[in-house]
Protein backbone atom coordinates (compact mmCIF):
# COMPACT_ATOMS: atom_id res chain seq x y z
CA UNK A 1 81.10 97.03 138.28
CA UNK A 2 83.34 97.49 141.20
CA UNK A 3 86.95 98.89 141.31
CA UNK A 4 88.14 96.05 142.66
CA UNK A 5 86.39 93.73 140.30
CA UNK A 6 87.68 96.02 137.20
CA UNK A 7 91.18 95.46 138.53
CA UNK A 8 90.63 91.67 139.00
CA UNK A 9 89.22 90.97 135.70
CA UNK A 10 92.13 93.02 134.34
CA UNK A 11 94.58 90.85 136.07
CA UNK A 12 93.43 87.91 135.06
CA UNK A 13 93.39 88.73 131.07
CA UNK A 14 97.04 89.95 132.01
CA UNK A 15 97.79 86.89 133.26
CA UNK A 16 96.08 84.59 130.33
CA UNK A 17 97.97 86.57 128.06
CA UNK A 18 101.19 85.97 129.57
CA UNK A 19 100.61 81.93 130.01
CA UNK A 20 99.69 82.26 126.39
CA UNK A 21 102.47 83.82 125.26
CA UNK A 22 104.86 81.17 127.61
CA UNK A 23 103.15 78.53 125.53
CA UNK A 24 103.95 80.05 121.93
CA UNK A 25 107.05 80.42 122.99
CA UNK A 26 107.40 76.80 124.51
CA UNK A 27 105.75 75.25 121.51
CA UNK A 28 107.95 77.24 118.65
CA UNK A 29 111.10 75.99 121.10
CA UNK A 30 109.79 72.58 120.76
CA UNK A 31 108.95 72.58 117.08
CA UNK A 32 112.21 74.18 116.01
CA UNK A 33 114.19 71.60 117.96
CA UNK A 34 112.04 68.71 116.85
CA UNK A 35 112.79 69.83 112.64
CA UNK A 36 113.95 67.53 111.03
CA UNK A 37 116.39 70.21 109.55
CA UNK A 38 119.71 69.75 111.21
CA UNK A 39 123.48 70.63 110.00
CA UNK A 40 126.53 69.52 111.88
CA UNK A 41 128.95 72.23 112.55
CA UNK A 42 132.59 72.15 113.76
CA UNK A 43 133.70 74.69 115.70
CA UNK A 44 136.93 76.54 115.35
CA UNK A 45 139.55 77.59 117.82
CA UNK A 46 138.88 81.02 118.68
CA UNK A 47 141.08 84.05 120.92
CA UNK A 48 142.45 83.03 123.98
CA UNK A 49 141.20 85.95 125.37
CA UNK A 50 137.70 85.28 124.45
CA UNK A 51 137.86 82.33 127.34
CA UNK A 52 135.19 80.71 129.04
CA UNK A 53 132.15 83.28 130.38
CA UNK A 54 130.44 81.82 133.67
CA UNK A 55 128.62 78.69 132.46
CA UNK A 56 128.73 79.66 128.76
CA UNK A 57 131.11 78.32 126.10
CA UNK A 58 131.66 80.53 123.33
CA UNK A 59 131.57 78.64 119.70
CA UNK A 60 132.73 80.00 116.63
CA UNK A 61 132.33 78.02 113.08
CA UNK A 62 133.51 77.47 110.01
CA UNK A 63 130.76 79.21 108.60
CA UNK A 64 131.45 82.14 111.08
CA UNK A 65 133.04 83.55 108.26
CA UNK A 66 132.16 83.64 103.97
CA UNK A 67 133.64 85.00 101.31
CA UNK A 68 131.64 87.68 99.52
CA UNK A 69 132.44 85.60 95.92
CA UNK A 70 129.51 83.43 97.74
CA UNK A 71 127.22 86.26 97.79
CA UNK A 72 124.23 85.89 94.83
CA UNK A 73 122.72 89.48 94.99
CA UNK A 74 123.47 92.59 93.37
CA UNK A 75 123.32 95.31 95.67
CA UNK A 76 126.70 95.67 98.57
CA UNK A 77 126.41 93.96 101.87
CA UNK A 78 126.40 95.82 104.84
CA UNK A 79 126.86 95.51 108.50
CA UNK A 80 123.90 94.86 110.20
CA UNK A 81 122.36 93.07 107.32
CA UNK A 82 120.38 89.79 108.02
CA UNK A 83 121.02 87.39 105.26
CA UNK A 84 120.65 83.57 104.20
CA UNK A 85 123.28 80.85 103.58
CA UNK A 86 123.20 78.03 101.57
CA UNK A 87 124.96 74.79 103.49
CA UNK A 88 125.74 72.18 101.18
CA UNK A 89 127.69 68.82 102.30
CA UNK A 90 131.61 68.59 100.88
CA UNK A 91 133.06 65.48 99.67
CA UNK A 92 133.78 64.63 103.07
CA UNK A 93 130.62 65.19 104.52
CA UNK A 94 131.28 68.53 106.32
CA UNK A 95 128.29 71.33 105.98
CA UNK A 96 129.88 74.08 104.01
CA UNK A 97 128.43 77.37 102.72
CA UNK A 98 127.65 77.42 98.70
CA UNK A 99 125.66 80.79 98.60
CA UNK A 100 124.75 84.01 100.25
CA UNK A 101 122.43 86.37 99.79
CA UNK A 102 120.28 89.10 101.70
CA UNK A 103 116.77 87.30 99.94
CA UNK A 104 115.27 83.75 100.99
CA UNK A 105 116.61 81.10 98.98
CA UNK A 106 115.41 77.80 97.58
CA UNK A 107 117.76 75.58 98.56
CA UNK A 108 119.17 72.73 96.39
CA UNK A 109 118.13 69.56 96.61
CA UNK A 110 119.71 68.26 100.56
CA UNK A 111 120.64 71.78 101.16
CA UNK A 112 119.52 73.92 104.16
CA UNK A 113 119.48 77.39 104.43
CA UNK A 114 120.24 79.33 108.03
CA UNK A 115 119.83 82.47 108.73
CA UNK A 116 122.17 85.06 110.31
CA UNK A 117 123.48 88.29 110.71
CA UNK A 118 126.48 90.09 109.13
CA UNK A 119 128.73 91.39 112.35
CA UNK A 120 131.52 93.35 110.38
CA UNK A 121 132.66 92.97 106.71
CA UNK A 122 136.85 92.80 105.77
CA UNK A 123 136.57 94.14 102.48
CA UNK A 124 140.78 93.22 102.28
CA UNK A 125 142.51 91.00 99.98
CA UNK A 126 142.31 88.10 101.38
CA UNK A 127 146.06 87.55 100.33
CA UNK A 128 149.42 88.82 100.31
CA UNK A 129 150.42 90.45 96.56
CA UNK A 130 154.07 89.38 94.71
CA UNK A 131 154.47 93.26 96.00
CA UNK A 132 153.13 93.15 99.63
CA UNK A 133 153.11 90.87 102.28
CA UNK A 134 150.18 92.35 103.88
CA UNK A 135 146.24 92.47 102.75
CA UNK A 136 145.20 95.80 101.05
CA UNK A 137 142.61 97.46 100.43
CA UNK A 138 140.88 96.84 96.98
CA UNK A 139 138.14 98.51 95.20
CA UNK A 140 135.94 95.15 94.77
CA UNK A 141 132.49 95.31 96.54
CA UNK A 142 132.41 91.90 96.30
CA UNK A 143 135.90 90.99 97.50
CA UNK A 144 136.51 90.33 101.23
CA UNK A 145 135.05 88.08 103.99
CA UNK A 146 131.67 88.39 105.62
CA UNK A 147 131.59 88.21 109.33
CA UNK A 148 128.64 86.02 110.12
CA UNK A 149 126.18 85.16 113.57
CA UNK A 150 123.38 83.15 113.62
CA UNK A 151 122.69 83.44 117.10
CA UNK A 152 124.52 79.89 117.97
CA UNK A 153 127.57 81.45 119.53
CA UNK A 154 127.14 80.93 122.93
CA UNK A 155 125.94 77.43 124.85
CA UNK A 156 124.72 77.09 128.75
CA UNK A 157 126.52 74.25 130.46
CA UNK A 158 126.38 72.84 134.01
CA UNK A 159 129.08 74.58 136.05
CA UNK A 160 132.75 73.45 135.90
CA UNK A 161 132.06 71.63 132.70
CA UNK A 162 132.99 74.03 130.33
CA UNK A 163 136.71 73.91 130.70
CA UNK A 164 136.77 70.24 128.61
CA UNK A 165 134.23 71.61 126.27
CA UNK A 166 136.21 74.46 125.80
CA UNK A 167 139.39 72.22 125.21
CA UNK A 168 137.55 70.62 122.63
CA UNK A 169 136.59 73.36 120.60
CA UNK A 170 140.16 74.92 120.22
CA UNK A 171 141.31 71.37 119.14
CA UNK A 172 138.46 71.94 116.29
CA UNK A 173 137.18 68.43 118.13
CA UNK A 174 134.47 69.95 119.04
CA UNK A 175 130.77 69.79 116.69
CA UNK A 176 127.70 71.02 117.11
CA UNK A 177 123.85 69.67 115.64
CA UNK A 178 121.89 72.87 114.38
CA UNK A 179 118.44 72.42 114.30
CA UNK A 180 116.94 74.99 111.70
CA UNK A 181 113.52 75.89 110.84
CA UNK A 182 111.77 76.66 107.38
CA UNK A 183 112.77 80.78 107.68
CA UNK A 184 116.16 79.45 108.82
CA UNK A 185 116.19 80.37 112.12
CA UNK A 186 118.64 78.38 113.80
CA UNK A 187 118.99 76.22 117.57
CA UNK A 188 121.51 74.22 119.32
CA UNK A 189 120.52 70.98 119.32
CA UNK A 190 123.07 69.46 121.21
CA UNK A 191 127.46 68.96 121.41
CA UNK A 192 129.10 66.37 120.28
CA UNK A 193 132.84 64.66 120.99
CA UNK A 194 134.82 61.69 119.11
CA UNK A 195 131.43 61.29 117.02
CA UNK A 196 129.27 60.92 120.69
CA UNK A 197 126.57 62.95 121.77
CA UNK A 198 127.68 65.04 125.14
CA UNK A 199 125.19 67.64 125.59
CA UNK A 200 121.01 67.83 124.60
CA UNK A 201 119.46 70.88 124.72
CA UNK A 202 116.22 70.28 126.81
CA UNK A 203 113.00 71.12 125.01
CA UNK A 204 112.30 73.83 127.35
């Protein structure tokens, strides 16, 4: 066998393997925004600062951030750490977080469970004290906030439409469809306004 034909038969399994890979990727893009596994988030105002990046919109949820007196395991949280959330509905329908743990859990009945990452823990009193005005510090592994992203946090838009998305979001008008698969890996699904559909994410 030739040089040449080495090289060309070596090329082409490059190449299958590459088209194969494009279509696992399409295909697990297509199945995880087809589940039938979605929560409806509402975003939260975030910094000023933190404006509008190119054609991105930043989001930032309600479940963004969890109190560790969610958390179900033994062992202390860390940064860095992936870990699991229970969503539950409220009263009023909103998706709020009922448990938290570093494990896959089995959700309750018409709960979902998304997965995420912890960005930075606030192991402070969540409160003032009759004493001080300010959080402290306190000795409580388990006290504090966990600083949550499930890779959600940022959404493409078509150019010069983020401003009124943007608008939205720090009037906490602003919700978002979460498609989530069985590991809880989560996906924008689409945006939503005044209880209407704005935005679809396209399949691929």
């Amino acid at each position: 066998m030739t040089g040449s034909r080495r090289f060309a038969i070596g090329l082409g399994v490059l190449l299958a393997g590459q088209i194969a890979f494009l279509g696992w990727m399409i295909a697990d893009r297509v199945s995880l925004l087809g589940s039938d596994k979605v929560v409806t988030l509402r975003t939260m105002p975030i910094d000023p600062r933190d404006i509008f990046r190119g054609d991105y919109v930043v989001l930032r949820y309600d479940i963004s951030d969890i109190a560790l007196t969610a958390y179900k395991g033994t062992t202390d949280l860390a940064e860095g750490d992936t870990v699991y959330v229970e969503l539950g509905k409220d009263k009023s329908g909103e998706w709020r977080p009922v448990g938290l743990d570093t494990r896959m859990m089995e959700p309750a009945e018409g709960n979902h469970i998304i997965r995420g990452r912890i960005t930075h823990i606030d192991r402070r009193n969540p409160g003032p004290t009759a004493e001080r005005k300010e959080p402290r510090e306190v000795p409580c592994p388990f006290c504090g906030t966990a600083h949550i992203a499930y890779g959600i946090e940022s959404y493409f838009v078509p150019e010069g439409e983020g401003r009124d998305i943007e608008t939205a979001r720090n009037r906490a008008e602003l919700t978002v469809d979460v498609a989530l698969a069985d590991d809880g890996e989560a996906a924008i699904k689409s945006l939503g306004m005044d209880g209407k559909t704005i935005y679809n994410e396209p399949l691929f």
